[in-house]
Protein backbone atom coordinates (compact mmCIF):
# COMPACT_ATOMS: atom_id res chain seq x y z
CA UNK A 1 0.00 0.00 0.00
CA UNK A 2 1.53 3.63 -1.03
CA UNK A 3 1.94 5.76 1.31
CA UNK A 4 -1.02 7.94 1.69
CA UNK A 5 0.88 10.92 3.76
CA UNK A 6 4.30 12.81 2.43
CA UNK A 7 5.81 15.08 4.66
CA UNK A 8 8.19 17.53 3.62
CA UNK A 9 10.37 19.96 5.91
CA UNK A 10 11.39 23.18 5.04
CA UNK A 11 14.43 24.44 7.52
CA UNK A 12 11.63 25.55 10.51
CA UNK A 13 8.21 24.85 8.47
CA UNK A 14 6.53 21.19 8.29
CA UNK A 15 4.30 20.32 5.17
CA UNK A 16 2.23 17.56 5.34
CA UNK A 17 0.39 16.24 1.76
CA UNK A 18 -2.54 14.34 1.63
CA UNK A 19 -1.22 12.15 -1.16
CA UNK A 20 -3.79 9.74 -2.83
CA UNK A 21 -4.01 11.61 -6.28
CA UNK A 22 -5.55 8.97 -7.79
CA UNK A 23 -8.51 8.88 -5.63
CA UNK A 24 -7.99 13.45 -5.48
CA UNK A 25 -6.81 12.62 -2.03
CA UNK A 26 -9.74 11.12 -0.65
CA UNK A 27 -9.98 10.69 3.02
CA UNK A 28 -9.55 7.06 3.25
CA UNK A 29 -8.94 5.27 7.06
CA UNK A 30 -5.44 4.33 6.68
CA UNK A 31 -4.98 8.10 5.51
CA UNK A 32 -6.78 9.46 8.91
CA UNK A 33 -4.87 7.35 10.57
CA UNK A 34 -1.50 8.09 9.54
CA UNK A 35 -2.16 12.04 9.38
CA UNK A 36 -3.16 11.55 12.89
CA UNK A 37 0.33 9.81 13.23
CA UNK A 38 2.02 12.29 11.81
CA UNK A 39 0.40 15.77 13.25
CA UNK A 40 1.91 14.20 16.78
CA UNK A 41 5.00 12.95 15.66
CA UNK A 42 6.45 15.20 12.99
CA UNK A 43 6.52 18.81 14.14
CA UNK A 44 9.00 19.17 16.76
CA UNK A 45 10.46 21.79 19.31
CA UNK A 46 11.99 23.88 16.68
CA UNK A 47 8.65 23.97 13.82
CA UNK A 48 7.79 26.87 13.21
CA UNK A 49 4.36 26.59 11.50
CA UNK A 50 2.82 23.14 9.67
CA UNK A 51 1.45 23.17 6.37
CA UNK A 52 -1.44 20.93 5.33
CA UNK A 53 -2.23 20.92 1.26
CA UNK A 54 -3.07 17.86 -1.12
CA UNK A 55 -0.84 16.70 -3.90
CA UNK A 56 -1.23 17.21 -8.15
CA UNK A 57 -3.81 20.12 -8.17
CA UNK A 58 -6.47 18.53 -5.64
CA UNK A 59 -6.83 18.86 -1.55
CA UNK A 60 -9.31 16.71 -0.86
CA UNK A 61 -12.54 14.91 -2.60
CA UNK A 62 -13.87 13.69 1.01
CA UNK A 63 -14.26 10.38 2.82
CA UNK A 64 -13.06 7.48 0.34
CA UNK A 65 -16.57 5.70 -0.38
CA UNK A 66 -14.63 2.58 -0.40
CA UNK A 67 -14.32 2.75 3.32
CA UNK A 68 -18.41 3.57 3.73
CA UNK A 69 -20.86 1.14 4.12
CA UNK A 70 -24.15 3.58 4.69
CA UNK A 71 -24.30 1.88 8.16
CA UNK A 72 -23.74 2.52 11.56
CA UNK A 73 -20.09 1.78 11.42
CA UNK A 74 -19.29 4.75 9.27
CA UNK A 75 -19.29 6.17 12.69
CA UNK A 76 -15.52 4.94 12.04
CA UNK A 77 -15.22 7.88 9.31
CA UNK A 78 -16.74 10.62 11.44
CA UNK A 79 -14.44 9.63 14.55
CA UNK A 80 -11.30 9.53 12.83
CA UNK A 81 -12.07 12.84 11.11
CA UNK A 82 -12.72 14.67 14.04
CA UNK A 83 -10.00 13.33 15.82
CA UNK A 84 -7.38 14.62 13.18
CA UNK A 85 -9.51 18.00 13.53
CA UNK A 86 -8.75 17.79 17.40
CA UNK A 87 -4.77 17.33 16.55
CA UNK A 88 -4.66 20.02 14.19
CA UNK A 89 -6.24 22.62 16.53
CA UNK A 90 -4.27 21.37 19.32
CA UNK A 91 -1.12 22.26 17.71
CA UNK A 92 1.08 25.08 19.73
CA UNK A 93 1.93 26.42 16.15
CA UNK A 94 0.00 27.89 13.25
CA UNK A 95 -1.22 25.07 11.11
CA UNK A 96 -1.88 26.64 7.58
CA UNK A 97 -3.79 25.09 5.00
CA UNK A 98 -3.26 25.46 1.22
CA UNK A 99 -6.23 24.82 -0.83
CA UNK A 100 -6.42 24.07 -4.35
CA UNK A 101 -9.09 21.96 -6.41
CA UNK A 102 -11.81 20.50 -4.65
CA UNK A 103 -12.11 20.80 -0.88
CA UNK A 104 -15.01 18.44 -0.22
CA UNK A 105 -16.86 16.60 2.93
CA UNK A 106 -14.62 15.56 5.40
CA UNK A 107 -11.40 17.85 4.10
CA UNK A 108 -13.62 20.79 4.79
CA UNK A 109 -14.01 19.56 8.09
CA UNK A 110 -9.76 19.57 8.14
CA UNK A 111 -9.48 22.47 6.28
CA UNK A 112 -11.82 24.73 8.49
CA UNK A 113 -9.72 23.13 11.63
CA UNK A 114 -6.16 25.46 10.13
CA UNK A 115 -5.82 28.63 11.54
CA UNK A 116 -5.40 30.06 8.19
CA UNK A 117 -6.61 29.19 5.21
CA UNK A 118 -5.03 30.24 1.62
CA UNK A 119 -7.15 28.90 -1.29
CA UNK A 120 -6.44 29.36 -5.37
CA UNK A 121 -8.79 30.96 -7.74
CA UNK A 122 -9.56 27.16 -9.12
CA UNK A 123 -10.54 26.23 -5.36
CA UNK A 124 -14.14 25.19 -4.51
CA UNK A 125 -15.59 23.96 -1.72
CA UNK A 126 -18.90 21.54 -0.38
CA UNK A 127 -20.26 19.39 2.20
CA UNK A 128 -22.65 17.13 0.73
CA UNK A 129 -23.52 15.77 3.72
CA UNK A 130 -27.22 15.78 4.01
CA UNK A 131 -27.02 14.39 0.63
CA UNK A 132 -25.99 11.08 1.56
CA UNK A 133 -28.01 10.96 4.49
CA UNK A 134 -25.57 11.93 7.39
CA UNK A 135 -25.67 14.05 10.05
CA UNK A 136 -21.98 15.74 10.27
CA UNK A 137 -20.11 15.05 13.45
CA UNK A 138 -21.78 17.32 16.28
CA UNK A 139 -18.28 17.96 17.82
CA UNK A 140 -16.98 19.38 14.44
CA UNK A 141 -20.47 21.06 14.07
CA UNK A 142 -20.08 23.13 17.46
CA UNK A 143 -16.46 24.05 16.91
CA UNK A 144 -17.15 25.16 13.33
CA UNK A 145 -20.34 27.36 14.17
CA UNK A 146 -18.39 28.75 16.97
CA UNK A 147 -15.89 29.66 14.42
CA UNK A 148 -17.52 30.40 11.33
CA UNK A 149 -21.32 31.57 12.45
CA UNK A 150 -24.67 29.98 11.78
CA UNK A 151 -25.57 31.22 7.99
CA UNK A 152 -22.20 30.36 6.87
CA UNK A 153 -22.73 26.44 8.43
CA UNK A 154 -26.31 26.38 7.37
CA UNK A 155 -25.25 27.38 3.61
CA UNK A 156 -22.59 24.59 4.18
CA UNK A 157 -23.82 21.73 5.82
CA UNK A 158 -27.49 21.87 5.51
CA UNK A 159 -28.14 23.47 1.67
CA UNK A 160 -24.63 21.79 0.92
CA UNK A 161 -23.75 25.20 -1.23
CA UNK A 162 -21.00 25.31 -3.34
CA UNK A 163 -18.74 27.77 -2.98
CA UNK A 164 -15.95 29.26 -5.56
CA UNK A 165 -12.77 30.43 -4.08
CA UNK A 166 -14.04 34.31 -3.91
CA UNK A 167 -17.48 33.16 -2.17
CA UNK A 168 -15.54 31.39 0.28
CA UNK A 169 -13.35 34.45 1.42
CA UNK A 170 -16.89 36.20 1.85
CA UNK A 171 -18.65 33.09 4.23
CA UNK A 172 -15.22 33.73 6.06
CA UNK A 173 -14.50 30.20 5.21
CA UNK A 174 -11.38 31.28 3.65
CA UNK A 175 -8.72 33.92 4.97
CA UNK A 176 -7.11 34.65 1.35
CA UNK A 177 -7.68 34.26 -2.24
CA UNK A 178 -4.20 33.69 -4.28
CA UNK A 179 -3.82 34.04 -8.08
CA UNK A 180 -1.16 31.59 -8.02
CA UNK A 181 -0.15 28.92 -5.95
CA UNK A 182 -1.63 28.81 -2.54
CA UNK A 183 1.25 26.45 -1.23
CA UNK A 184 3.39 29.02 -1.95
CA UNK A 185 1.96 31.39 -0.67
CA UNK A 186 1.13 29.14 2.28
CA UNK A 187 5.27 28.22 2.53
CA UNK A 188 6.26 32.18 2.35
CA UNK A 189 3.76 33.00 5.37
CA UNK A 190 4.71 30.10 7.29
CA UNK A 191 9.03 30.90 6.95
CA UNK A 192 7.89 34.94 8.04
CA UNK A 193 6.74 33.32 11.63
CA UNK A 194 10.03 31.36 12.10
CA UNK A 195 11.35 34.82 14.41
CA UNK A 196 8.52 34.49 16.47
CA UNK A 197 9.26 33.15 20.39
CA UNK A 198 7.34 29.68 20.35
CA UNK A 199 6.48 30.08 23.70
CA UNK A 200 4.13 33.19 23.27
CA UNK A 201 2.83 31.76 19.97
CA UNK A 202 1.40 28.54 21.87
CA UNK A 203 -0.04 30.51 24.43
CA UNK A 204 -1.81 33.17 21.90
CA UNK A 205 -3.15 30.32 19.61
CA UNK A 206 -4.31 28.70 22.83
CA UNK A 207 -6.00 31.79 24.09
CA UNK A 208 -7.76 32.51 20.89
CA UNK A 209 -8.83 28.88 21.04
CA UNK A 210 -10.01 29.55 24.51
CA UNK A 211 -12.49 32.48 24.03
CA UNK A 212 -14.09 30.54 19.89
CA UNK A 213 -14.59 27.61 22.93
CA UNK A 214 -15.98 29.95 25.75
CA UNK A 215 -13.50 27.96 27.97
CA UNK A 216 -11.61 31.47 29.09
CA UNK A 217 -10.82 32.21 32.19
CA UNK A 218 -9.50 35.97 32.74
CA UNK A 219 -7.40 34.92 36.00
CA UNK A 220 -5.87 32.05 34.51
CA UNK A 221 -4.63 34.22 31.17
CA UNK A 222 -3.48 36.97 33.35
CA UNK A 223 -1.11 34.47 34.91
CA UNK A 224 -0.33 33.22 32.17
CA UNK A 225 0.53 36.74 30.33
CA UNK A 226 2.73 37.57 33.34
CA UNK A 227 4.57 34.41 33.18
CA UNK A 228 5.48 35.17 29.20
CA UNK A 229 6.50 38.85 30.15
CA UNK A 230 9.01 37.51 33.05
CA UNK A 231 10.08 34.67 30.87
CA UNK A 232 14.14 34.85 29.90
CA UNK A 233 13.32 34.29 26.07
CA UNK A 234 10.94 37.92 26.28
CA UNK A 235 13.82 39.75 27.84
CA UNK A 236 16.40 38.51 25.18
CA UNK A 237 14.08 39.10 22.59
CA UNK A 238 13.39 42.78 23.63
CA UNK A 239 17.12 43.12 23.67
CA UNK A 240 17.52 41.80 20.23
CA UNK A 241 15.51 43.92 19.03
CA UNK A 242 16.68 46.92 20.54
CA UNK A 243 20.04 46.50 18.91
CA UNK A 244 18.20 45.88 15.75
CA UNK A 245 16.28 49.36 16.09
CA UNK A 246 19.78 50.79 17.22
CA UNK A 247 18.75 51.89 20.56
């Protein structure tokens, strides 16, 4: 069996391809499985940012319908889905996807789980869903409304739109629209973060994550901020830069 996941590294920057273009990188089991293997094993103390795209021109087509049996047990399909989705927001670093092609069912679900999303003009995305009967995962439901709003997941996942590229960036479902290639536009974002102090990344992708979930707690973030400003890497940081302004 090929390998359904290439990973690439770029000095500080991590890119992981869904690579099944025969099948346009349909989410197949084995795939969600070793994606899930690879979000916890491959970005390491020094990554920067991770990059998530599909190979040859597609990102995803959805779940493989080869793996679906229109029964119960596709339960299988939603669970290992979300639980990728749980990994990729749980990263301490930006996780960026690059879109191009179709972004479809379950890769919306993954795409919609990036911080930031960078599609192509040739990018389209839909959630036929209610199409084939299902009811999308109601874990991935809540932390996409909380997200995204209600109109944009109704249009998605109950009238199962369509959207272009440009309609996407509207919804909010996409943060940029690229002429050209979104990877690289994706790769020359991700190598601009490699300055950044890790430490106060984690903790303001956390935070963010914190308030979308309404799990915030203003005492336990004020600690938290005074712990960053106190920490040695802030203070060498601030003195770096100080010789850089010439002070």
């Amino acid at each position: 069996m090929n390998e359904p996941i290439r990973v690439e590294h770029d000095d500080r920057v991590v890119t992981l391809y869904l690579d099944r273009p025969e099948r346009r990188n349909a989410l197949s089991l084995h795939l969600l499985a070793r994606l899930s293997e690879v979000i916890t094993s491959e970005p390491g103390e020094e990554t920067a940012a991770v990059i998530i795209t599909g190979s040859e021109g597609y990102f995803c087509a959805g779940a493989d319908l080869t793996d679906l049996t229109g029964t119960l047990e596709d339960l299988a399909m939603d669970d290992a889905i979300e639980e990728v989705a749980q990994k990729i927001r749980g990263l301490p670093v930006p996780v960026i996807a690059a879109i191009d092609g179709p972004c479809m069912g379950g890769g919306v679900g993954l795409a919609l789980s990036c911080d930031h999303r960078i599609a192509s003009e040739n990018a389209f995305f839909q959630v036929p869903a209610t199409r084939l009967g299902l009811l999308y995962s109601p874990l991935s439901i809540a932390a996409m409304q909380q997200r995204f709003g209600h109109d944009a997941m109704f249009r998605v996942l109950v009238l199962g739109e369509r959207f272009d590229a440009q309609e996407a960036r509207r919804a909010g479902l996409v943060s940029r629209v690229v002429k050209g290639s979104s990877y690289a536009e994706a790769l020359e974002l991700a190598r601009s973060t490699s300055a950044n102090i890790s430490s106060a990344v984690a903790a303001t992708k956390q935070l963010i994550n914190a308030v979308d979930g309404n799990d915030y707690d203003p005492a336990e973030w004020e600690q938290r901020r005074r712990e960053l400003l106190s920490s040695p890497e802030r203070k060498t940081a601030v003195e770096l830069e100080k010789k850089r302004r010439g002070y």
